[in-house]
N, C-alpha and C. Protein backbone atom coordinates (compact mmCIF):
# COMPACT_ATOMS: atom_id res chain seq x y z
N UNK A 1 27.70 -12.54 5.88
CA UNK A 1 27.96 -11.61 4.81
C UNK A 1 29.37 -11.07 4.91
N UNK A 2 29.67 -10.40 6.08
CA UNK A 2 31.20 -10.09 6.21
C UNK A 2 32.14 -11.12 6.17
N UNK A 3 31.73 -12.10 6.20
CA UNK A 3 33.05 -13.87 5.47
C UNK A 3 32.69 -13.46 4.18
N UNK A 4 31.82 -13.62 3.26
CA UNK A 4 31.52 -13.49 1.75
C UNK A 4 32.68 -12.55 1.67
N UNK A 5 32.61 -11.45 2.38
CA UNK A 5 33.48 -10.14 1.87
C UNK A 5 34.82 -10.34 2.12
N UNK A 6 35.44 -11.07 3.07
CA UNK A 6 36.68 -11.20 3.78
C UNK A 6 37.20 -12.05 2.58
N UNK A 7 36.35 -13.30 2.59
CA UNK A 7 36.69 -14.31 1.26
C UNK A 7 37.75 -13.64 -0.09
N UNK A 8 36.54 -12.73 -0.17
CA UNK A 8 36.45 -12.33 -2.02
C UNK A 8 37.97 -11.43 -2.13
N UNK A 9 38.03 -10.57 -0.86
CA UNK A 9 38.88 -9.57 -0.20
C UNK A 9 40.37 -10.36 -0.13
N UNK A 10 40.80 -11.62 0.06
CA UNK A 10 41.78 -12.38 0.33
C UNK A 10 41.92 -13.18 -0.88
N UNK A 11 40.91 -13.20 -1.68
CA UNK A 11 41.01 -13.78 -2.83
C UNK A 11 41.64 -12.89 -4.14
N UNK A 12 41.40 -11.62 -4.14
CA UNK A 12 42.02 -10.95 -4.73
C UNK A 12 42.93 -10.60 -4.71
N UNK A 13 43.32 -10.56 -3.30
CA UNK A 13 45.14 -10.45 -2.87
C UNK A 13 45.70 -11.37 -2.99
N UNK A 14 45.31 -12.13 -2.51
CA UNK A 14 46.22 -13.52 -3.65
C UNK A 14 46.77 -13.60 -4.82
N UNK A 15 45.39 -13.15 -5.84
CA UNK A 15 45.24 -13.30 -6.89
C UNK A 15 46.51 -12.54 -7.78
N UNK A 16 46.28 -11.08 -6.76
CA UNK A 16 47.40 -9.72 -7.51
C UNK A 16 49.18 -10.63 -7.02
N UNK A 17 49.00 -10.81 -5.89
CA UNK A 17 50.55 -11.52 -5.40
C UNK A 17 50.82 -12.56 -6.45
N UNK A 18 50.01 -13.60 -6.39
CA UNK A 18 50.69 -14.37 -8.08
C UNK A 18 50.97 -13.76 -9.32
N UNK A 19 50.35 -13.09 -9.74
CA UNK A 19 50.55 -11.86 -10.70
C UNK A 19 51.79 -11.75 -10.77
N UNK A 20 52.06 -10.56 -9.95
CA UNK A 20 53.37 -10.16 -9.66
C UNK A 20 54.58 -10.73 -9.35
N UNK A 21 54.27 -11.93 -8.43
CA UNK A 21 55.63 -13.31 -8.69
C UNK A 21 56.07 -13.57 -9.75
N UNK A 22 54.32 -14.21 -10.43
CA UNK A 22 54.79 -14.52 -11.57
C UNK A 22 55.64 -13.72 -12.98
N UNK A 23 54.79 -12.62 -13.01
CA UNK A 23 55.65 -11.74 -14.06
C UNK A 23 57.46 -11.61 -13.83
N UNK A 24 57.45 -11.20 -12.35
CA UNK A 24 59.10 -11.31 -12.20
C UNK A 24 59.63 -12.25 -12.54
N UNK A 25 59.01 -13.56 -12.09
CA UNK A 25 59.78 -14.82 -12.42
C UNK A 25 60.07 -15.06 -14.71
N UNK A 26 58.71 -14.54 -14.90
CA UNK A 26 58.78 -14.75 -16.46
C UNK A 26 59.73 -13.90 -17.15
N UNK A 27 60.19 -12.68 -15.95
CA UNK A 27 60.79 -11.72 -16.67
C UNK A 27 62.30 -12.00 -16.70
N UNK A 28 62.56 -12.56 -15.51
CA UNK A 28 64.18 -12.77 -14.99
C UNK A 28 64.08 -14.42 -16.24
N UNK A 29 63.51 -14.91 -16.63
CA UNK A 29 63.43 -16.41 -17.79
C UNK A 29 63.87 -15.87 -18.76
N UNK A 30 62.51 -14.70 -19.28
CA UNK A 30 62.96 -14.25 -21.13
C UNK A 30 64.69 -14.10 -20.55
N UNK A 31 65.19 -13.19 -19.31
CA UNK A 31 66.56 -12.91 -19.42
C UNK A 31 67.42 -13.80 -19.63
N UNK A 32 66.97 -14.87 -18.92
CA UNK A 32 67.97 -16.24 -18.97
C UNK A 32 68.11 -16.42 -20.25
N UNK A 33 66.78 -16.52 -21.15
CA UNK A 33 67.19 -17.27 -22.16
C UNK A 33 67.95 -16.31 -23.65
N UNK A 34 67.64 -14.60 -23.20
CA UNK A 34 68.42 -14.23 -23.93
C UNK A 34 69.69 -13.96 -24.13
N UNK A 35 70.55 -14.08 -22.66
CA UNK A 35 71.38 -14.60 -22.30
C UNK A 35 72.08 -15.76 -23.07
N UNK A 36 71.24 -16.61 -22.90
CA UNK A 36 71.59 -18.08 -23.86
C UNK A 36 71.74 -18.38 -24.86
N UNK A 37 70.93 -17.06 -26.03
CA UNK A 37 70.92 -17.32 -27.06
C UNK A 37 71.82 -16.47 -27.80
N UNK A 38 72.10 -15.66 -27.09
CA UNK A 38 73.59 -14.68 -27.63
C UNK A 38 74.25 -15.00 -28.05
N UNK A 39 74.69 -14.93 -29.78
CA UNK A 39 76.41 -15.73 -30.55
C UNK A 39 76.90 -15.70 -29.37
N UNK A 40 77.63 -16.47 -29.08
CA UNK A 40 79.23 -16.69 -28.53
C UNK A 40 80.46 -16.68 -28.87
N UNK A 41 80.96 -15.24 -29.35
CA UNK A 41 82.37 -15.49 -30.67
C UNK A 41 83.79 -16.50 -29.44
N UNK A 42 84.14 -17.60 -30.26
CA UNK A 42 85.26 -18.33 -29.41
C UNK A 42 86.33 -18.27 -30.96
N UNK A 43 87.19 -17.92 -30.20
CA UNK A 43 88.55 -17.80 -31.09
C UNK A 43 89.21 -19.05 -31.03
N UNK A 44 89.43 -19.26 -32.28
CA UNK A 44 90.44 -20.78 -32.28
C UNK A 44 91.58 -20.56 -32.85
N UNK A 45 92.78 -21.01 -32.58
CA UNK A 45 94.23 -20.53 -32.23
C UNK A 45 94.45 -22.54 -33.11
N UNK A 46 94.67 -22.11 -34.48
CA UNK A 46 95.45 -23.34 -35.14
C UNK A 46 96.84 -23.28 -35.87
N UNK A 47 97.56 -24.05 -35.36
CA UNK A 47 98.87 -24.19 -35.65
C UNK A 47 99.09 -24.52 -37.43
N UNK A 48 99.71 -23.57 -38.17
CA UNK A 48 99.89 -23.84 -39.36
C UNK A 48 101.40 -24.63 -39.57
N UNK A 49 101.25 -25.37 -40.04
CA UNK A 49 102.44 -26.11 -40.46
C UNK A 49 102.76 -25.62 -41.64
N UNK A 50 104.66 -25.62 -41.22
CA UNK A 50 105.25 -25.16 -42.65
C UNK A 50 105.60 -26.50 -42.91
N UNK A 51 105.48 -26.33 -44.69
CA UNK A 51 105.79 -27.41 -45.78
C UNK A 51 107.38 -26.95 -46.02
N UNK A 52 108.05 -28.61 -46.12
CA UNK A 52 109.26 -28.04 -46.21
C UNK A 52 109.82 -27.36 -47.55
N UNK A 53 110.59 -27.13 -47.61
CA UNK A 53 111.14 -26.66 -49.38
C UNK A 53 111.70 -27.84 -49.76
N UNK A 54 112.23 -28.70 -49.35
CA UNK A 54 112.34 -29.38 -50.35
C UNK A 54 110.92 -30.57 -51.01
N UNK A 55 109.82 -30.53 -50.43
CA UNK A 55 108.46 -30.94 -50.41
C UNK A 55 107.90 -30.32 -51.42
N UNK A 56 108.00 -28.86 -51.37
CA UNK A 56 108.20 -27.98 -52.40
C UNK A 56 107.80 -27.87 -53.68
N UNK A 57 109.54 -28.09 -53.51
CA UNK A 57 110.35 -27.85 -55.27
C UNK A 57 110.04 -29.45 -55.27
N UNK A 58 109.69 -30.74 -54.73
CA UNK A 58 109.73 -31.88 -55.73
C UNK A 58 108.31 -31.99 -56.42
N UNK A 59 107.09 -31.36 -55.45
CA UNK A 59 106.13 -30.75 -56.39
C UNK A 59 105.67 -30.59 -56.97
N UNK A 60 106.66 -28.57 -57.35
CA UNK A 60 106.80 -28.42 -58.43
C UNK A 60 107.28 -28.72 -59.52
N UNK A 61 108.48 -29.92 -59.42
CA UNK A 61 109.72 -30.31 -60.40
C UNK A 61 108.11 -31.46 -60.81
N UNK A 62 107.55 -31.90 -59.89
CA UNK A 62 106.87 -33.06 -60.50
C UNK A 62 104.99 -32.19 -61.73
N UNK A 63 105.12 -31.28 -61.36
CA UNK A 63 104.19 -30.56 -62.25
C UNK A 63 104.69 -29.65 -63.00
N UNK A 64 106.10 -28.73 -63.54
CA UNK A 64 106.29 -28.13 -63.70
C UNK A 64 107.61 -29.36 -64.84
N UNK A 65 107.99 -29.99 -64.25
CA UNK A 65 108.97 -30.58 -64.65
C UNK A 65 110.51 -29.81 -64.74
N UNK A 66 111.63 -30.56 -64.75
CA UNK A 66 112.77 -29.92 -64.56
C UNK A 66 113.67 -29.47 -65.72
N UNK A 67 113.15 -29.42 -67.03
CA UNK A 67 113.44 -28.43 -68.06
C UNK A 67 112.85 -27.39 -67.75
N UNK A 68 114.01 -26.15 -67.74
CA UNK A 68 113.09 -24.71 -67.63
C UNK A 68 111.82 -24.77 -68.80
N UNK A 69 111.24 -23.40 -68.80
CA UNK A 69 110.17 -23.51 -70.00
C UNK A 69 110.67 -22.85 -71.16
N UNK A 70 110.00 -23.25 -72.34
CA UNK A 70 110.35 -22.41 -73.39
C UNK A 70 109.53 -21.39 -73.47
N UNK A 71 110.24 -20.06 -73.37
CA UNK A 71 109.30 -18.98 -73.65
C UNK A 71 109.30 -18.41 -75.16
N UNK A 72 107.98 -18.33 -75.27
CA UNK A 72 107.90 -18.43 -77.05
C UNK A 72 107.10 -16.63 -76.74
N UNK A 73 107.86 -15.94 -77.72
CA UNK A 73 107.17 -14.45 -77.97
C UNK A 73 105.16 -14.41 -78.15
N UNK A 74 105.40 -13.93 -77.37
CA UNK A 74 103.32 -13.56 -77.49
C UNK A 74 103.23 -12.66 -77.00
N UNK A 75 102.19 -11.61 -78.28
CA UNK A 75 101.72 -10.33 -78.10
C UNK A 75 100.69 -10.38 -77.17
N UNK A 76 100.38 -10.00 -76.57
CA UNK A 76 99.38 -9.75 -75.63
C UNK A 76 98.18 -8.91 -76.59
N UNK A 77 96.94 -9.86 -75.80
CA UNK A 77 95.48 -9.24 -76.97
C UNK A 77 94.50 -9.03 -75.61
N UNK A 78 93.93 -8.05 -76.38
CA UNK A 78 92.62 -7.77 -75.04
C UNK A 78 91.37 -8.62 -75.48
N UNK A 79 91.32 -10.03 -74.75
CA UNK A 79 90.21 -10.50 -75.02
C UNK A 79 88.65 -10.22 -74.44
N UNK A 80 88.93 -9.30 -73.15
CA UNK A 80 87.59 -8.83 -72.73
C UNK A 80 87.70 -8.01 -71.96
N UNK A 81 87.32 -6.93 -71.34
CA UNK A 81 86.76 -6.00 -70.83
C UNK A 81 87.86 -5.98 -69.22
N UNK A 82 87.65 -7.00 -68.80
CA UNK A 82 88.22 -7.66 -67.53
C UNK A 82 89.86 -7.14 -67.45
N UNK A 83 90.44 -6.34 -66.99
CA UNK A 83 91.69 -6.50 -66.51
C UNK A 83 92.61 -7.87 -65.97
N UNK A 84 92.37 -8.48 -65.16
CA UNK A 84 92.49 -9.48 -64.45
C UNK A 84 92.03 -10.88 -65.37
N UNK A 85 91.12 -10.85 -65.80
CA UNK A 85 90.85 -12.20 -66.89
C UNK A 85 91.12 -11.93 -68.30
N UNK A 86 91.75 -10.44 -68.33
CA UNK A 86 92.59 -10.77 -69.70
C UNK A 86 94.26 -11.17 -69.57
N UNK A 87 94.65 -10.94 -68.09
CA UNK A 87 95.98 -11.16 -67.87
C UNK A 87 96.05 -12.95 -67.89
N UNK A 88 94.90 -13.82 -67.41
CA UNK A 88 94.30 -14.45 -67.43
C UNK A 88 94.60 -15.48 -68.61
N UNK A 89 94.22 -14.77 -69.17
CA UNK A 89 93.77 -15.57 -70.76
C UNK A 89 94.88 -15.68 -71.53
N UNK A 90 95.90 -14.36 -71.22
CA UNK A 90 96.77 -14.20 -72.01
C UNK A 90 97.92 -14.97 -71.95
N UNK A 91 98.32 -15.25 -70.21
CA UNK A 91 98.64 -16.39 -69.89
C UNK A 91 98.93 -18.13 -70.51
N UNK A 92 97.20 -18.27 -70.40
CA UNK A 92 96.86 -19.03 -70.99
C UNK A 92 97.24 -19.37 -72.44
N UNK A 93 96.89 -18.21 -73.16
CA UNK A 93 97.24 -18.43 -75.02
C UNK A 93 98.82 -18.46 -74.45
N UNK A 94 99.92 -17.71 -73.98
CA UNK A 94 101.18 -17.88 -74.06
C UNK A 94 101.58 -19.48 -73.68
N UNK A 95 100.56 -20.22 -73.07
CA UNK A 95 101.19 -21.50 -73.09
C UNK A 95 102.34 -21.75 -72.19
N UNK A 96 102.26 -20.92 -71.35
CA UNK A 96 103.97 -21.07 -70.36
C UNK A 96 103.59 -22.47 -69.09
N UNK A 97 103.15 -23.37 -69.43
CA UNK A 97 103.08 -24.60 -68.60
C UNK A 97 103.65 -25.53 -69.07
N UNK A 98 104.28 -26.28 -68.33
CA UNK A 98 104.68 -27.84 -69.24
C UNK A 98 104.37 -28.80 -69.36
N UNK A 99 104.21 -29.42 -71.13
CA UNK A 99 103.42 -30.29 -71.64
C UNK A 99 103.84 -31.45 -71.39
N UNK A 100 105.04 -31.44 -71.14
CA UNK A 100 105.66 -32.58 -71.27
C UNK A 100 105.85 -33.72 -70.38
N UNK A 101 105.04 -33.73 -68.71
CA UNK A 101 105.15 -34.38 -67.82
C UNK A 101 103.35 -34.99 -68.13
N UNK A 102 103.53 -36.22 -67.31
CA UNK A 102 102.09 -37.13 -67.34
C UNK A 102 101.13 -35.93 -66.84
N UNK A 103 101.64 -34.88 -65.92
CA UNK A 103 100.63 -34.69 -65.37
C UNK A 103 100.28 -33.41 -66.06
N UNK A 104 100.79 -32.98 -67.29
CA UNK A 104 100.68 -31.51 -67.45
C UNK A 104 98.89 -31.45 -68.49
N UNK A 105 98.78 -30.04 -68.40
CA UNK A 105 97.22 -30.35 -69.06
C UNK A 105 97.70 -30.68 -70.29
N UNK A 106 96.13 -30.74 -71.03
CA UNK A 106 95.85 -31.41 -72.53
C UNK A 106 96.65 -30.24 -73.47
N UNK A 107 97.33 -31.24 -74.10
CA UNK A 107 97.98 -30.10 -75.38
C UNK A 107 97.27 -30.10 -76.45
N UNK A 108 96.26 -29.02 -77.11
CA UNK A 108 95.52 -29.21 -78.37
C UNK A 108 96.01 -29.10 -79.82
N UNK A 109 97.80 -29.13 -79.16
CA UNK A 109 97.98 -29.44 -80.90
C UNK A 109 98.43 -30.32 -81.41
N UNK A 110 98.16 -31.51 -79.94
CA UNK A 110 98.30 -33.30 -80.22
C UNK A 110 96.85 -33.96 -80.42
N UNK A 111 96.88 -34.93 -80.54
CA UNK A 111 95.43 -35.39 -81.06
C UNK A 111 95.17 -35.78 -79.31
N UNK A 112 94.13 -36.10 -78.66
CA UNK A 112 93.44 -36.54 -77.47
C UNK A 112 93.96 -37.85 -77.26
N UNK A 113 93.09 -38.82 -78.01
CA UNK A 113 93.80 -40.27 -77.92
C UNK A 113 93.93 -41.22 -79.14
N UNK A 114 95.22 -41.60 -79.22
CA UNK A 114 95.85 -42.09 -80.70
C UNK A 114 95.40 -43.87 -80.51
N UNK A 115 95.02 -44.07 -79.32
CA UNK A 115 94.45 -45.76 -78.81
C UNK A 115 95.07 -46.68 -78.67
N UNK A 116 96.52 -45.74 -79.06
CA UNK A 116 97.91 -46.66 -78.12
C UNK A 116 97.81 -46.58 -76.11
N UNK A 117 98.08 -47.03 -75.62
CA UNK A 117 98.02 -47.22 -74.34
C UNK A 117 99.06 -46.02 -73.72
N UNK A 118 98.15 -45.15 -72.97
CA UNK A 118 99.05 -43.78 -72.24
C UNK A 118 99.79 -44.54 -71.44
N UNK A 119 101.23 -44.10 -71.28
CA UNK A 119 102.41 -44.48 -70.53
C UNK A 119 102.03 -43.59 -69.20
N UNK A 120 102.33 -44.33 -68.29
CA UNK A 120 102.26 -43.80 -66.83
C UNK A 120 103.02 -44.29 -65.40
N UNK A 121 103.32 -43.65 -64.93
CA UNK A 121 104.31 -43.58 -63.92
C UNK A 121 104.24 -44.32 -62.45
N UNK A 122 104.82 -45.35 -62.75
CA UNK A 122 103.88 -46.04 -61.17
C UNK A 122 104.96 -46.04 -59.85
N UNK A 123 106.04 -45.68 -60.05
CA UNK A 123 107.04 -45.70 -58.96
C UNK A 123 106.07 -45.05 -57.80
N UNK A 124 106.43 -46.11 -56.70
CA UNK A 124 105.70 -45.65 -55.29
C UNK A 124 104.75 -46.09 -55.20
N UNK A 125 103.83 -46.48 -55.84
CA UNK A 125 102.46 -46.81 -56.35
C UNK A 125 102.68 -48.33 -55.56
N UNK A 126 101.91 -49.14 -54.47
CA UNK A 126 101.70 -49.83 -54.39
C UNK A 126 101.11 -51.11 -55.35
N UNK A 127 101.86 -52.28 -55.75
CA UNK A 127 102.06 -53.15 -56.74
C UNK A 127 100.77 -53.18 -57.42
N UNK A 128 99.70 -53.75 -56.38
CA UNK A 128 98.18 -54.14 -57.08
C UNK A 128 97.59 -52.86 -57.65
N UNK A 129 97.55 -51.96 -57.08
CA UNK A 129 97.27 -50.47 -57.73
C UNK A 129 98.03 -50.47 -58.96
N UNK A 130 99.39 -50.21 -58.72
CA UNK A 130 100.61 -50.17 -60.33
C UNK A 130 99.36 -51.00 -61.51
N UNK A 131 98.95 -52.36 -61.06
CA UNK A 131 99.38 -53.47 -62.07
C UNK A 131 97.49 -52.99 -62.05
N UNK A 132 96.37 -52.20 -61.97
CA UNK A 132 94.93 -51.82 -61.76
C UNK A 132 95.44 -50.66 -62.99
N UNK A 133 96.75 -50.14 -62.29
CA UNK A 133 96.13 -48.77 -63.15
C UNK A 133 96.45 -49.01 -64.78
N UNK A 134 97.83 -50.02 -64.71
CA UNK A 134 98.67 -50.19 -66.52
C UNK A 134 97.77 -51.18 -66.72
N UNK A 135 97.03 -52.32 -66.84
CA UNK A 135 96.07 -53.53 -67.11
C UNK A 135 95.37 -53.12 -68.52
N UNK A 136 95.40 -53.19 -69.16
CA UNK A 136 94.82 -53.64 -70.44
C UNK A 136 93.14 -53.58 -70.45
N UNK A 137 92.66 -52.60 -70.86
CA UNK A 137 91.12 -52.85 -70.59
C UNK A 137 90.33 -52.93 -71.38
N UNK A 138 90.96 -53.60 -72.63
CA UNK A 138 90.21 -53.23 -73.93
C UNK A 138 89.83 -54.06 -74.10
N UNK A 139 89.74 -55.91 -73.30
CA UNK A 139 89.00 -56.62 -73.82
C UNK A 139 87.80 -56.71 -72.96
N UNK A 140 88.02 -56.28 -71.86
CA UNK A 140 86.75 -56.04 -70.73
C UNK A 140 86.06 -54.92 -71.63
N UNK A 141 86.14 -53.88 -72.24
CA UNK A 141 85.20 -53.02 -72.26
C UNK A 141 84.80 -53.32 -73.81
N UNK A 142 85.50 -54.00 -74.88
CA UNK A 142 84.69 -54.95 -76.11
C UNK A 142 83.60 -55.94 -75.37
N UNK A 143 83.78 -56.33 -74.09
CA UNK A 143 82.73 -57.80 -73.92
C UNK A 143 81.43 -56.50 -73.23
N UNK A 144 82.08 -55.45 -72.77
CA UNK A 144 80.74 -54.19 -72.54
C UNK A 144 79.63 -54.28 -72.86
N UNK A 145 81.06 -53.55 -74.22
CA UNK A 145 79.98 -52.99 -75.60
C UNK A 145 79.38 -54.36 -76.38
N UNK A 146 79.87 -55.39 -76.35
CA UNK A 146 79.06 -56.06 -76.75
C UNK A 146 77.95 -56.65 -76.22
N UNK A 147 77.86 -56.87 -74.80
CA UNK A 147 76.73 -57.15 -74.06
C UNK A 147 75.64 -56.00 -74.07
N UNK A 148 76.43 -54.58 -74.23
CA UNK A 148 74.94 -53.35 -74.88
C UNK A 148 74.57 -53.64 -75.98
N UNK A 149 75.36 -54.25 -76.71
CA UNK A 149 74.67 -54.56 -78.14
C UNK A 149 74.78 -52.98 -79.04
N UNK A 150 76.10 -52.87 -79.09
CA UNK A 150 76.59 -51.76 -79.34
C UNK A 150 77.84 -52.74 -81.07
């Protein structure tokens, strides 16, 4: 009877000692892993390169083109509410961009496309590209439309 008791007696002390290992051990883990999971702010240090000026102005000379602009008188109108998108707009209606380079936007007081072939600028342009982009495509896209049955 006193082994039964010694048993049960050593069995429970055991029992409490794993307990208590164990919790420490689970406790010092959650730490590890919250540890681990903490953002990590890392600063990154990137070198900005300056563009030269004359990189620039060829650019701009190539979007802006090298006739100054014509500035044509325009009243300024409040088209909406917006400070900032009426300076915006107004801009815009004044037209101060230039039409006159391939690359400038659509002018709406030319027609879109007259179905003469747009002139375009291939200097630099590697030959097979040049001769892809000027190519004639109007009989490829008649044999298209005619294979849609258009």
């Amino acid at each position: 009877m006193k082994a039964q008791t010694f048993e049960k007696l050593i069995r429970k002390i055991v029992r409490e000692e794993i307990d208590y290992a164990l919790r420490r051990e689970i406790k010092t883990l959650k730490e590890d892993l919250r540890d681990e999971l903490k953002p990590t702010i890392i600063e990154h240090k990137e070198k900005l390169v300056e563009v030269p000026e004359v990189t620039k102005n060829s650019l701009r000379e190539k979007i802006m083109g090298n006739a100054p602009l014509k500035t044509k008188p325009y009243k300024k109108q409040n088209f909406v509410g917006n400070n900032t998108l009426n300076d915006l707009l107004n801009e815009t209606a004044a037209g101060d961009t230039n039409l006159e380079s391939g690359n400038s936007p659509v002018s709406l007081a030319e027609p879109f496309a007259t179905g003469a072939p747009m002139p375009m600028d291939t200097t630099g342009m590697p030959e097979s590209v040049a001769n892809a982009v000027t190519r004639d495509y109007s009989g490829l896209m008649k044999a298209i439309n005619k294979k849609k049955g258009n």
